[in-house]
N, C-alpha and C. Protein backbone atom coordinates (compact mmCIF):
# COMPACT_ATOMS: atom_id res chain seq x y z
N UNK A 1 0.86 -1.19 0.00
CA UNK A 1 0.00 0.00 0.00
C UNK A 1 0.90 1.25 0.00
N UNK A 2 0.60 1.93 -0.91
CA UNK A 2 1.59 3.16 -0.96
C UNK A 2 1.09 4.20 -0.04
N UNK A 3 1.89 5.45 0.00
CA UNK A 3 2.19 6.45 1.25
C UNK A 3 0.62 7.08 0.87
N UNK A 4 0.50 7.01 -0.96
CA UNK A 4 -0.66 8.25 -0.99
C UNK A 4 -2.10 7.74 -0.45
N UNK A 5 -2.04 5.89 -0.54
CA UNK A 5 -3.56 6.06 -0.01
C UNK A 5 -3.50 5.49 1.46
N UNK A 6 -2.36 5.36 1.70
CA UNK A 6 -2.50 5.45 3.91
C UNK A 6 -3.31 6.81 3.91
N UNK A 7 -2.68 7.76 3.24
CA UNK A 7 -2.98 9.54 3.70
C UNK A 7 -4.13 9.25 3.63
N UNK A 8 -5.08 8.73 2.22
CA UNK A 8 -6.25 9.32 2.05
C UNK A 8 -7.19 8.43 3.22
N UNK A 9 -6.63 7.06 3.62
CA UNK A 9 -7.26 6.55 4.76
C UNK A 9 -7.22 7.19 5.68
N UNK A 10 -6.29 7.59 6.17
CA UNK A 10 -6.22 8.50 7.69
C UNK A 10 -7.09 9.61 7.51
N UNK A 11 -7.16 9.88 6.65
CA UNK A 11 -8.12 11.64 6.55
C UNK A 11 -9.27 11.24 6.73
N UNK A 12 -10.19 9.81 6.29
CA UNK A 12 -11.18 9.63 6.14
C UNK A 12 -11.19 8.84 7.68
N UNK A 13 -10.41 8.85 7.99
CA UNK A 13 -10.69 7.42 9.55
C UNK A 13 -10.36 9.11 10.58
N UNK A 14 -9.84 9.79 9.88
CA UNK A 14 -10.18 11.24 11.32
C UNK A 14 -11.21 11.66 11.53
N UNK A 15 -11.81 12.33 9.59
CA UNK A 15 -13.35 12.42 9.62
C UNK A 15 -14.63 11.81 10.23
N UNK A 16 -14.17 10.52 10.43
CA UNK A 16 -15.12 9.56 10.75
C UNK A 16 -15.16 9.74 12.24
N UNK A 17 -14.48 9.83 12.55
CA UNK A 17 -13.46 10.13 13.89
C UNK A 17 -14.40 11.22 14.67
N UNK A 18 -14.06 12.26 14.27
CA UNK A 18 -15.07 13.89 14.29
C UNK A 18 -16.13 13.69 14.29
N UNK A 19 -16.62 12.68 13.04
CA UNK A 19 -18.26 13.10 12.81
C UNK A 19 -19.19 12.75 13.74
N UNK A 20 -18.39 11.20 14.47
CA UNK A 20 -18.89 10.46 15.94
C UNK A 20 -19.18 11.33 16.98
N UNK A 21 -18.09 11.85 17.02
CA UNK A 21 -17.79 12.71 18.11
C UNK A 21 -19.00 14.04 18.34
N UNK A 22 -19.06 14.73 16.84
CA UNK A 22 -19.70 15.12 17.01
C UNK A 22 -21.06 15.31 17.06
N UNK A 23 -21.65 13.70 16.71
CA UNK A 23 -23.02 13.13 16.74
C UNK A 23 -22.96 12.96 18.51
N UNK A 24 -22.05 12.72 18.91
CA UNK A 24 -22.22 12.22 20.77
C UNK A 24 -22.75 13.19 21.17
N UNK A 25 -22.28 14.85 20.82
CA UNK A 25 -21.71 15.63 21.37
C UNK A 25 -23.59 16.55 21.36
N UNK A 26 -23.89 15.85 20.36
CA UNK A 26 -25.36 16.71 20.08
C UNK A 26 -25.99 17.82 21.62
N UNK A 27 -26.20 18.64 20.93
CA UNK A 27 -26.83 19.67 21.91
C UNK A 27 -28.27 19.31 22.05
N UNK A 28 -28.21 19.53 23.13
CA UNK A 28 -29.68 18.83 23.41
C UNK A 28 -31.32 20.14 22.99
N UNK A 29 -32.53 19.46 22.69
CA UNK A 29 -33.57 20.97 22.67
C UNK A 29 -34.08 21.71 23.37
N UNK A 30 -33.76 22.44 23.16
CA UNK A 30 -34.16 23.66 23.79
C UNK A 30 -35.63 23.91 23.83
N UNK A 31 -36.54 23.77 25.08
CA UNK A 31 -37.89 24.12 25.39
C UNK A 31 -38.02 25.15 26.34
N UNK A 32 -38.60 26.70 25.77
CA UNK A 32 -38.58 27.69 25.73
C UNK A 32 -40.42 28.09 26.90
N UNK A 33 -40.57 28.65 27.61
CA UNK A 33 -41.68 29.35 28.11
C UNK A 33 -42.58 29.63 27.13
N UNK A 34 -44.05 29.39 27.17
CA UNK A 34 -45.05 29.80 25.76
C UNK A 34 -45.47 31.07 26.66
N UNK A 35 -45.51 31.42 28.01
CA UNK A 35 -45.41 32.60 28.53
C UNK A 35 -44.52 33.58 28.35
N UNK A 36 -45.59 35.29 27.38
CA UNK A 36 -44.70 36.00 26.67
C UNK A 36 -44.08 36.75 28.15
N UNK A 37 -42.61 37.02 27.62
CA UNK A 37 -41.65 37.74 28.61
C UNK A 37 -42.21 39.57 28.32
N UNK A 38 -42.85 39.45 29.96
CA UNK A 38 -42.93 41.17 29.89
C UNK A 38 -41.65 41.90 30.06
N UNK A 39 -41.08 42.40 29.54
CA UNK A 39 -39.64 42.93 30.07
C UNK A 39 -39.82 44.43 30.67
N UNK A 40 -40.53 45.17 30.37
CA UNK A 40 -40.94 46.59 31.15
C UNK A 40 -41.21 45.73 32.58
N UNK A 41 -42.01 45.09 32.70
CA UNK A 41 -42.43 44.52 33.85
C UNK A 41 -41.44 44.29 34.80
N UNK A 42 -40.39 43.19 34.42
CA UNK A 42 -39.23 42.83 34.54
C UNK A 42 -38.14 43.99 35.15
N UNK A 43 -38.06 44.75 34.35
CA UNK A 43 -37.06 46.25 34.40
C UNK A 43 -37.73 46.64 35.71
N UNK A 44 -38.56 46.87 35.83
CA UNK A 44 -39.36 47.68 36.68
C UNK A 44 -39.17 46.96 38.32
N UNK A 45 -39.24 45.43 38.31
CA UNK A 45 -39.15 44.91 39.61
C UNK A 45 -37.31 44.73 39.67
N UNK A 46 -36.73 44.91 38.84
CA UNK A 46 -35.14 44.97 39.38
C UNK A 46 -34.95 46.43 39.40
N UNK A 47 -35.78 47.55 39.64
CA UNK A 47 -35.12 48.74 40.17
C UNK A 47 -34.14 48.82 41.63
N UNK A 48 -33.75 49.76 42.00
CA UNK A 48 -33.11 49.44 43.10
C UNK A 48 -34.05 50.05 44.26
N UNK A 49 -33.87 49.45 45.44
CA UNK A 49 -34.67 49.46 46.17
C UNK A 49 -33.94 49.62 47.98
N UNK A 50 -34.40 48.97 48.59
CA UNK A 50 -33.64 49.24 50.20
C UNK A 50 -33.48 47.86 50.98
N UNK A 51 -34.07 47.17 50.08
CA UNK A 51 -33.84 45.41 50.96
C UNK A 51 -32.98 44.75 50.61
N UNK A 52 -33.14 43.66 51.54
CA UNK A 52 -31.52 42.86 51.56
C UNK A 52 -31.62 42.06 51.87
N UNK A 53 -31.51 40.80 51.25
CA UNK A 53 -31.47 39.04 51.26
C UNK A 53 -29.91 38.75 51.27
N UNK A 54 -29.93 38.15 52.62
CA UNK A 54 -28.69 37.37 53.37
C UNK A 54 -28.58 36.05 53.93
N UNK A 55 -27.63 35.70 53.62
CA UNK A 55 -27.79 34.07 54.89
C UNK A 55 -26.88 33.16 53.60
N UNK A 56 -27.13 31.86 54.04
CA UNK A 56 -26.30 30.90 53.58
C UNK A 56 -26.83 30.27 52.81
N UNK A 57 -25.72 29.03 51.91
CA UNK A 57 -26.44 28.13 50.69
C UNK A 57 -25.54 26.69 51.51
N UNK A 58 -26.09 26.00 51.72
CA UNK A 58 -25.59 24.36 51.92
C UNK A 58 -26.58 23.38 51.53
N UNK A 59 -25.41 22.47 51.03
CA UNK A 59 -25.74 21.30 50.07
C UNK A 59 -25.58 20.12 51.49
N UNK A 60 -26.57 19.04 51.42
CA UNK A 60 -26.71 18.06 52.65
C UNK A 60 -26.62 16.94 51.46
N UNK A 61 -25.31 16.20 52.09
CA UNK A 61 -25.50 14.72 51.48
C UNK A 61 -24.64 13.86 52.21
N UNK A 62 -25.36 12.84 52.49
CA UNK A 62 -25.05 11.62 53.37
C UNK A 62 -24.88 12.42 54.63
N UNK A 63 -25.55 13.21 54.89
CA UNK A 63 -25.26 13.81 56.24
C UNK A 63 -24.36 14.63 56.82
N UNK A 64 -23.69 15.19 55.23
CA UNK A 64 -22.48 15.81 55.36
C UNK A 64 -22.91 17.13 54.99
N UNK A 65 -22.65 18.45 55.36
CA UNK A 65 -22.77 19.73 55.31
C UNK A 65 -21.63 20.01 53.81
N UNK A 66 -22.21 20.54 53.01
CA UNK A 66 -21.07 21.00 51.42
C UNK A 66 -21.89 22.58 51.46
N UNK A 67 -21.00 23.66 51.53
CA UNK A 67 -21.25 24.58 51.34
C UNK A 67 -20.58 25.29 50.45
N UNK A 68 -21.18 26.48 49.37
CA UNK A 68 -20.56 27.55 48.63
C UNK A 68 -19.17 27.30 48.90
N UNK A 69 -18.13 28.19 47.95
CA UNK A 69 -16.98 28.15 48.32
C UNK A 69 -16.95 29.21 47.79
N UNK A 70 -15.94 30.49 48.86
CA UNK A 70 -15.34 31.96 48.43
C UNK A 70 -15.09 32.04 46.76
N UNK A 71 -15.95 33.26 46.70
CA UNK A 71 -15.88 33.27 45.11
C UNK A 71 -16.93 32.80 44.05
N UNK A 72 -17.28 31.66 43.91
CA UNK A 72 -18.10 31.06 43.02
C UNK A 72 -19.76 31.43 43.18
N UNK A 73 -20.40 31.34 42.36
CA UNK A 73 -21.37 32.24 41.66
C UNK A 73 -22.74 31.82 42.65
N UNK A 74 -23.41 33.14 42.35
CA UNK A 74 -25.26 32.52 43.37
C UNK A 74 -25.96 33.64 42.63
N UNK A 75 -26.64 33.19 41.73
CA UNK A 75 -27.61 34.24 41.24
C UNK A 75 -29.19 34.73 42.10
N UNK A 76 -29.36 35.79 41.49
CA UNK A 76 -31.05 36.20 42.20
C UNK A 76 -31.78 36.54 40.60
N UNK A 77 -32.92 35.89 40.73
CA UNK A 77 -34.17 36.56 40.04
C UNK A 77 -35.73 36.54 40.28
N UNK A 78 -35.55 37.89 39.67
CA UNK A 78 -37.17 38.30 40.11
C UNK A 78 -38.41 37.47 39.49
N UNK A 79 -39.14 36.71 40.19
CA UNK A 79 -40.21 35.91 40.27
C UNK A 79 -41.35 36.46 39.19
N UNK A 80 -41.62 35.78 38.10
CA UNK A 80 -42.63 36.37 37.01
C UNK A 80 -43.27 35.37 36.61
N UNK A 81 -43.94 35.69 36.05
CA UNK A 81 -44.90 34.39 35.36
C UNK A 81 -44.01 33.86 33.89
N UNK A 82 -43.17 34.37 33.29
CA UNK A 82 -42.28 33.86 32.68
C UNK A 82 -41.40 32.81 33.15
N UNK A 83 -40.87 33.46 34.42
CA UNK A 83 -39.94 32.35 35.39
C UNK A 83 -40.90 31.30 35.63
N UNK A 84 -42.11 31.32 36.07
CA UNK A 84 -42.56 30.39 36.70
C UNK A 84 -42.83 29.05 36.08
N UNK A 85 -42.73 29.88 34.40
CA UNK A 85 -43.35 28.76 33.80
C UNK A 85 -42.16 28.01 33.69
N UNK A 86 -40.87 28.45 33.66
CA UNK A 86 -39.50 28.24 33.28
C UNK A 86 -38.95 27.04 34.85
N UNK A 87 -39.46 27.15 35.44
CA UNK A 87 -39.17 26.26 36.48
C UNK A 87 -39.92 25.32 36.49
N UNK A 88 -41.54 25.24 36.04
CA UNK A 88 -41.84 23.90 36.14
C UNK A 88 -41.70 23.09 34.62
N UNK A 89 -40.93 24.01 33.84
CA UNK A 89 -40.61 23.31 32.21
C UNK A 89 -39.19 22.31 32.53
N UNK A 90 -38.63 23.09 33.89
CA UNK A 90 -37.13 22.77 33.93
C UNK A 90 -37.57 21.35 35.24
N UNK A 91 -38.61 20.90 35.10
CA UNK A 91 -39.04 19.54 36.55
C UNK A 91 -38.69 18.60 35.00
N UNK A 92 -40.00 19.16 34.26
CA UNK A 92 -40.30 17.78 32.76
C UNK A 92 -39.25 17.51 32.07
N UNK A 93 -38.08 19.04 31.72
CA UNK A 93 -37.40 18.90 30.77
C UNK A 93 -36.02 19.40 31.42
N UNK A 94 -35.35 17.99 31.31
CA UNK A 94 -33.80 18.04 32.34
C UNK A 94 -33.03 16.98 31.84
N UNK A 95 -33.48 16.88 30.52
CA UNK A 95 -32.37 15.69 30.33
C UNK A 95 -31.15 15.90 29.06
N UNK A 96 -30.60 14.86 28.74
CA UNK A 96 -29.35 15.26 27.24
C UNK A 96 -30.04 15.21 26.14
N UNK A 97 -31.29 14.93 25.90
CA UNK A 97 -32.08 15.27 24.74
C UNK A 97 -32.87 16.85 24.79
N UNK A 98 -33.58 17.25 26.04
CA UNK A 98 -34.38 17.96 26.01
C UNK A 98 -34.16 18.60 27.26
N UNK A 99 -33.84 20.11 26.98
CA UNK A 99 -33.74 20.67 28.66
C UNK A 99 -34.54 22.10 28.27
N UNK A 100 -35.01 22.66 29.52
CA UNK A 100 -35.67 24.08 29.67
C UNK A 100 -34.44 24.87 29.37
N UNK A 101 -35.27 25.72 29.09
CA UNK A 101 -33.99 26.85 29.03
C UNK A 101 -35.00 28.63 29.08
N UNK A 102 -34.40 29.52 29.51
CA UNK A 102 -35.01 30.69 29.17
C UNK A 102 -34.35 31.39 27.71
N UNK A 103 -35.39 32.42 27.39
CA UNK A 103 -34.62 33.90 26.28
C UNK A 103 -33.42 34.12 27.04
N UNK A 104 -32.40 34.66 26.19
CA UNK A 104 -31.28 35.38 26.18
C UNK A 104 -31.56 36.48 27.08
N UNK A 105 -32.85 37.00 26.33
CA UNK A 105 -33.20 38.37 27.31
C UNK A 105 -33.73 38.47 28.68
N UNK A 106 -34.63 36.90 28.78
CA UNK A 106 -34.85 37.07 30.04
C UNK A 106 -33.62 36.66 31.03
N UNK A 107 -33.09 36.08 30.70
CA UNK A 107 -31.57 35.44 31.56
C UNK A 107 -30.91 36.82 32.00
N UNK A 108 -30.70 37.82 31.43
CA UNK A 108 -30.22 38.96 31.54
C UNK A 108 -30.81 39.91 33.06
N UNK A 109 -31.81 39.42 33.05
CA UNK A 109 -33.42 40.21 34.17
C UNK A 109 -32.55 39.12 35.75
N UNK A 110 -31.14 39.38 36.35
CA UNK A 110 -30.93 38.54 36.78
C UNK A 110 -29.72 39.48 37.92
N UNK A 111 -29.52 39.23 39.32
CA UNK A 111 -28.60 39.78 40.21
C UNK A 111 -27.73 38.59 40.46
N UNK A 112 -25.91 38.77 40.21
CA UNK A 112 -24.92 37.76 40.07
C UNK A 112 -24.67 38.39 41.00
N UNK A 113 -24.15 37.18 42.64
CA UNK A 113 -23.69 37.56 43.50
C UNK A 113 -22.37 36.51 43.44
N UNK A 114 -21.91 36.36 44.82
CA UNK A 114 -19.98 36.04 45.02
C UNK A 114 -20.35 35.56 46.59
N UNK A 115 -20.23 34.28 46.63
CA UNK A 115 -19.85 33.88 47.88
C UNK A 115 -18.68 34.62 48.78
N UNK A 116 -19.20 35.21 49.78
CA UNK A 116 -17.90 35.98 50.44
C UNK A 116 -17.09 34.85 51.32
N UNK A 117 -17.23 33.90 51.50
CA UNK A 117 -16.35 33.23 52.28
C UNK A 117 -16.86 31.11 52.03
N UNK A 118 -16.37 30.79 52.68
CA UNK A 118 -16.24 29.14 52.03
C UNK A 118 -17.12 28.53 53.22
N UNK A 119 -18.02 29.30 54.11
CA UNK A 119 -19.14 28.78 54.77
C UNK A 119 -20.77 29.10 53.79
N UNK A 120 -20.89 29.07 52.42
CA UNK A 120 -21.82 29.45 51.68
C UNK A 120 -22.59 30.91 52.24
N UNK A 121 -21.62 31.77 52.24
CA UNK A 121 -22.21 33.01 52.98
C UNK A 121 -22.39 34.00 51.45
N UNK A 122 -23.68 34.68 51.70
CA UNK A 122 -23.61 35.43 50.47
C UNK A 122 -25.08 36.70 50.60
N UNK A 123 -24.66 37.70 50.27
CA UNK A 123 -25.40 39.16 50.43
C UNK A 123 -26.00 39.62 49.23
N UNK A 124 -27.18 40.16 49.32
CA UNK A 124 -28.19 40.73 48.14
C UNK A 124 -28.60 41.94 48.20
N UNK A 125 -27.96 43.06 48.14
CA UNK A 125 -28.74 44.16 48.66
C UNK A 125 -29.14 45.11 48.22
N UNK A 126 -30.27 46.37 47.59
CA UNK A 126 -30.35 47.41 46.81
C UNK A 126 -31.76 46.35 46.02
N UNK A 127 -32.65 45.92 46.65
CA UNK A 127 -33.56 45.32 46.45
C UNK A 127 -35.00 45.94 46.62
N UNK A 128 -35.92 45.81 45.43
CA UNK A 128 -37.32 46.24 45.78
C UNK A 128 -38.36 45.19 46.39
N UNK A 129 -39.09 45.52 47.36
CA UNK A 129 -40.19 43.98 48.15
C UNK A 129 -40.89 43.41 46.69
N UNK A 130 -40.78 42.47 46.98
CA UNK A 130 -41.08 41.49 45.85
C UNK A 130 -40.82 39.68 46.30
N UNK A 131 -40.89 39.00 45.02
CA UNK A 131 -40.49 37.70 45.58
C UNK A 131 -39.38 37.67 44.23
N UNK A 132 -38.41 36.56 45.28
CA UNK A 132 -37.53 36.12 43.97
C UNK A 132 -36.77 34.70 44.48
N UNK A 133 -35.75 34.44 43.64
CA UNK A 133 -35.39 33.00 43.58
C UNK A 133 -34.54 32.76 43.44
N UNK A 134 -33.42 32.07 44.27
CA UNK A 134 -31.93 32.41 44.79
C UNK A 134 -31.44 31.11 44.03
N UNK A 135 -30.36 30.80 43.13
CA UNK A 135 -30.07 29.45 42.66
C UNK A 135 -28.56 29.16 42.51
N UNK A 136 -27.69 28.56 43.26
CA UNK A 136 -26.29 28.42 43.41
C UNK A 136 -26.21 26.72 42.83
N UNK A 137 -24.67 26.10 42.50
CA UNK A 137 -24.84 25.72 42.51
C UNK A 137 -23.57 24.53 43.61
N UNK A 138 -23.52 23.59 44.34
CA UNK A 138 -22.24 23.47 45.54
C UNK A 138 -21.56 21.96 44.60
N UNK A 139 -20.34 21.83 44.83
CA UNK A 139 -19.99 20.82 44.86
C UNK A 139 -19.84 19.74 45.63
N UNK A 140 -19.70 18.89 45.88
CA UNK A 140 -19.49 17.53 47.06
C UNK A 140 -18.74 16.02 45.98
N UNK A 141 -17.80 15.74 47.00
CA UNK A 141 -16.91 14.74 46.90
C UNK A 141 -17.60 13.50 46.98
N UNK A 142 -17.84 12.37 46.11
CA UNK A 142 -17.79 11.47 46.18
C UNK A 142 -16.67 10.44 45.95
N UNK A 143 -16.60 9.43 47.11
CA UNK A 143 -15.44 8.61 46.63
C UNK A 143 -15.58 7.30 45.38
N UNK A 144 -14.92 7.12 44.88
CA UNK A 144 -14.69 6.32 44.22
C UNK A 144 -13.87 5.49 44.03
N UNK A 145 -13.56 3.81 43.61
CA UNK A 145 -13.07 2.84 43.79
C UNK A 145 -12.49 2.30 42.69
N UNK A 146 -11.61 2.18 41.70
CA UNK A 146 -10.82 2.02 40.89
C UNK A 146 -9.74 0.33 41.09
N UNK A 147 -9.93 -0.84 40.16
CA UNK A 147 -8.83 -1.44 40.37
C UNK A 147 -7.31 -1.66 39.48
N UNK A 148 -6.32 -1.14 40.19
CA UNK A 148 -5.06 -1.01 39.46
C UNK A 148 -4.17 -2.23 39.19
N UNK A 149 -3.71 -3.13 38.33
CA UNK A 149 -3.12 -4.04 37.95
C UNK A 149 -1.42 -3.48 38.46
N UNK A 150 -1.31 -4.49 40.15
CA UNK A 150 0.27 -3.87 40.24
C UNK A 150 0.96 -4.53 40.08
N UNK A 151 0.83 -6.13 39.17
CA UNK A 151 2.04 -6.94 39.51
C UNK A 151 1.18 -8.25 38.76
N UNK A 152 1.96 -9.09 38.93
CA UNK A 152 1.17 -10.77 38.01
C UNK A 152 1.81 -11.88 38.88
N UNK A 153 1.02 -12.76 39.10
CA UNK A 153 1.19 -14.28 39.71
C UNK A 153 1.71 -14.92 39.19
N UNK A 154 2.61 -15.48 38.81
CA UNK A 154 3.11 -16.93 38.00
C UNK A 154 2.97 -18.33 38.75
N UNK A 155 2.88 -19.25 38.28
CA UNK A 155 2.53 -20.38 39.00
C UNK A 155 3.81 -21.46 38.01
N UNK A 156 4.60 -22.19 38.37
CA UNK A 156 5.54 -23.00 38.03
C UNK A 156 5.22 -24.66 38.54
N UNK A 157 5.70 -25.34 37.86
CA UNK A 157 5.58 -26.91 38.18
C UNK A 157 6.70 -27.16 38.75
N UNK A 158 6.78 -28.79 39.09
CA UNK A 158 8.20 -28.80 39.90
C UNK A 158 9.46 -28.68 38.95
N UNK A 159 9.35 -28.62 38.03
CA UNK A 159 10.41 -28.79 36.98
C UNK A 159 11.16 -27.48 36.41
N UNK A 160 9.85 -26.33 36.72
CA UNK A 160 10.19 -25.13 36.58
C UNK A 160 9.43 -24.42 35.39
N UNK A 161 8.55 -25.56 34.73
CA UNK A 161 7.90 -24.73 33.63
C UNK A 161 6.82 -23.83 34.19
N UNK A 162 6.60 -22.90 33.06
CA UNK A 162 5.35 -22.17 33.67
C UNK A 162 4.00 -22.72 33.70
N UNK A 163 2.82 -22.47 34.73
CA UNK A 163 1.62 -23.53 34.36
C UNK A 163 0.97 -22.24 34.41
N UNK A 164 0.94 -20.85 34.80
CA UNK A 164 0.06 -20.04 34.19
C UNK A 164 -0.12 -19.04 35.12
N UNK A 165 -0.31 -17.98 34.88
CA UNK A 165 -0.30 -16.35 35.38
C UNK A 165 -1.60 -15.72 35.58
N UNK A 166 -1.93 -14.77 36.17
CA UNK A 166 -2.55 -14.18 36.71
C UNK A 166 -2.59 -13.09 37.07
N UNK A 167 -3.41 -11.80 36.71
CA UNK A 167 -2.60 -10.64 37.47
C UNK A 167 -2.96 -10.21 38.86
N UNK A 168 -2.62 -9.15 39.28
CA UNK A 168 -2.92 -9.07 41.03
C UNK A 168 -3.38 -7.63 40.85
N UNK A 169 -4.60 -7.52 41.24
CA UNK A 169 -4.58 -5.97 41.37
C UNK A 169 -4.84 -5.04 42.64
N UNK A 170 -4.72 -4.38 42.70
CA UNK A 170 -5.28 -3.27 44.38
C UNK A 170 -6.26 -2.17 44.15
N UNK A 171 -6.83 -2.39 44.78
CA UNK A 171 -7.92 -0.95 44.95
C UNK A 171 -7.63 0.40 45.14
N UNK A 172 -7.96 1.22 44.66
CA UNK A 172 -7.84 2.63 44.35
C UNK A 172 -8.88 3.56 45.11
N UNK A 173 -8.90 4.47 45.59
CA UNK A 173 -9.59 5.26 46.24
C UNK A 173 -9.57 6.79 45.80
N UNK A 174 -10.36 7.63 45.06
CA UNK A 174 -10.02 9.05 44.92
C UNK A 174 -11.28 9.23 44.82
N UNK A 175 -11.53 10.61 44.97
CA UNK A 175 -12.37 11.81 45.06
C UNK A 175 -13.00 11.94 43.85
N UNK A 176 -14.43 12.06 43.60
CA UNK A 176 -15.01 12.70 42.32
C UNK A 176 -16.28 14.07 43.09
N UNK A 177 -15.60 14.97 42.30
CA UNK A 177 -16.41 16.05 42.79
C UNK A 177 -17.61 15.91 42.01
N UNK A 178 -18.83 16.06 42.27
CA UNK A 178 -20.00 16.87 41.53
C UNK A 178 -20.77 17.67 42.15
N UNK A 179 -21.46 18.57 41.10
CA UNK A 179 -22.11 19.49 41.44
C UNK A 179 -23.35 19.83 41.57
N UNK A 180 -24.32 20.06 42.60
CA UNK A 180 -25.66 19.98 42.44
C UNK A 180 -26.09 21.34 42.81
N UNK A 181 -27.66 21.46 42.06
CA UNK A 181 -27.78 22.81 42.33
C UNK A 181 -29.06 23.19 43.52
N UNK A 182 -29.08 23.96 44.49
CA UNK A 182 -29.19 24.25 45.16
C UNK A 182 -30.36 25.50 45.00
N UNK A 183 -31.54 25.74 45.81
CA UNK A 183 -32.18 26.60 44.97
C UNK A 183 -33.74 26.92 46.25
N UNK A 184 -34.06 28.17 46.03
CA UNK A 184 -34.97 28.64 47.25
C UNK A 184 -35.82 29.59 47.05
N UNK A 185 -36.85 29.93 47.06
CA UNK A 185 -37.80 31.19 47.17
C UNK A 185 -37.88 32.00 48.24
N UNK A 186 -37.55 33.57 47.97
CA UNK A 186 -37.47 34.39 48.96
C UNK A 186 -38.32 35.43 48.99
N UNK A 187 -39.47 36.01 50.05
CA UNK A 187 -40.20 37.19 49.54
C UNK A 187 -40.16 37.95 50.68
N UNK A 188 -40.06 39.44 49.82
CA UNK A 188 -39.52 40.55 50.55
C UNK A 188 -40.96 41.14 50.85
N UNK A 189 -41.68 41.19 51.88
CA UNK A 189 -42.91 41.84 52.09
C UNK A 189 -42.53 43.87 51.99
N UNK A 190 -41.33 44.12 52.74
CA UNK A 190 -41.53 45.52 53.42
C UNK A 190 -39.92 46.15 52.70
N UNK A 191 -40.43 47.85 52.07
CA UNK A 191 -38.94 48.39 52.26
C UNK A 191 -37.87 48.04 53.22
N UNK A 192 -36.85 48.15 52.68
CA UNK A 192 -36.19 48.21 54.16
C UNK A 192 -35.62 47.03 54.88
N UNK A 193 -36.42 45.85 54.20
CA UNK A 193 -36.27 45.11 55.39
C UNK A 193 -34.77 43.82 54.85
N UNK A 194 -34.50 43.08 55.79
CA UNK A 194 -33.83 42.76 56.14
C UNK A 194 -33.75 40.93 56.58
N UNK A 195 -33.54 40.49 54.86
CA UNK A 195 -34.28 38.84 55.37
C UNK A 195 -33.43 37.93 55.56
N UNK A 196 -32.88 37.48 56.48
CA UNK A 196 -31.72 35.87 56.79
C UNK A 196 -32.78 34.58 56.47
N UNK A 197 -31.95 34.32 55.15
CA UNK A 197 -32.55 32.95 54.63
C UNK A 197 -31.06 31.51 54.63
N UNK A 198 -32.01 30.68 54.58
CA UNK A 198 -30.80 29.62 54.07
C UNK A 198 -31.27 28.61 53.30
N UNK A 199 -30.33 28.59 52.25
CA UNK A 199 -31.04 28.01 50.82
C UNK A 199 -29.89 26.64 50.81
N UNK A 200 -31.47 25.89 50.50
CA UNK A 200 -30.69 24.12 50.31
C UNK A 200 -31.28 23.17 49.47
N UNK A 201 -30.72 21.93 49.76
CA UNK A 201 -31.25 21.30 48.76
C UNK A 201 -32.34 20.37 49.48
């Protein structure tokens, strides 16, 4: 087989290669709110205001406390009948074929806060009374069990031939982080006021 049609095999066994890849890779559909987005509406309840949503985000699993970590993200948004529909689209539709999703524009109608410290501590403030909906998301360690091939058995007769091998392996232990999201309803009755919540799963 000459050099020129290895090439033209390899080009076609990369392509093939890609095209898999990118059939795996498929983006899943997008199911959108049939509730039209008021956005004046919207604008209007993220004015700034005098209240302030505070307190913590922890994730509970196996009985273990996983909280925020300094830095990483906790959004706020204002509660609409757009959102609403957008949360119970996102119960039906959560999978690698089909997930909820909002507009571009409404995603925008949205307060990005910052964990201030690695006890899921995090502040909201310059808020109008309203209701809204706090959504972070925490990581937690699961372990996992892996077996590693460290060595092989041989077995010999009396003569010295070999009668047959085996390998030996040991167990492995490491960490797999994942991430779950975390998520709460908060409503501000009064100017002014001043609400300690704690949002979980």
């Amino acid at each position: 087989m000459n050099k020129r049609i290895l090439k033209v095999l390899s080009v076609k066994l990369m392509l093939l290669l890609f095209s898999h890849m990118a059939y795996a890779q498929k983006a899943p559909e997008w199911v959108l709110p049939t509730t039209p987005f008021n956005e004046a509406e919207t604008a209007r309840l993220m004015e700034k205001g005098t209240a302030t949503i505070q307190g913590t985000a922890t994730l509970k699993k196996k009985g273990k406390d996983n909280f925020g970590v300094k830095g990483s993200q906790i959004l706020l948004f204002p509660v609409t009948p757009y959102f609403m529909e957008f949360l119970e689209l996102k119960k039906k539709f959560n999978s690698r074929k089909k997930q909820a999703t909002m507009s571009s524009v409404a995603f925008t109608y949205r307060v990005e806060g910052r964990f201030v410290d690695d006890k899921g501590t995090f502040r909201f403030t310059d808020l109008k009374p309203g209701k809204y909906y706090i959504i972070s998301w925490i990581a937690f360690a699961r372990q996992k069990t892996v077996a590693v091939q460290t060595g092989t058995s041989t077995s010999y007769n009396v003569y010295g031939y070999v009668l047959g091998s085996s390998p030996i392996y040991e167990d492995y232990q490491y960490d797999v982080f994942i991430e779950n999201e975390i998520s709460g309803f908060v409503d501000v009755k009064d100017a002014g006021a001043v609400m300690n919540v704690v949002v979980h799963n």
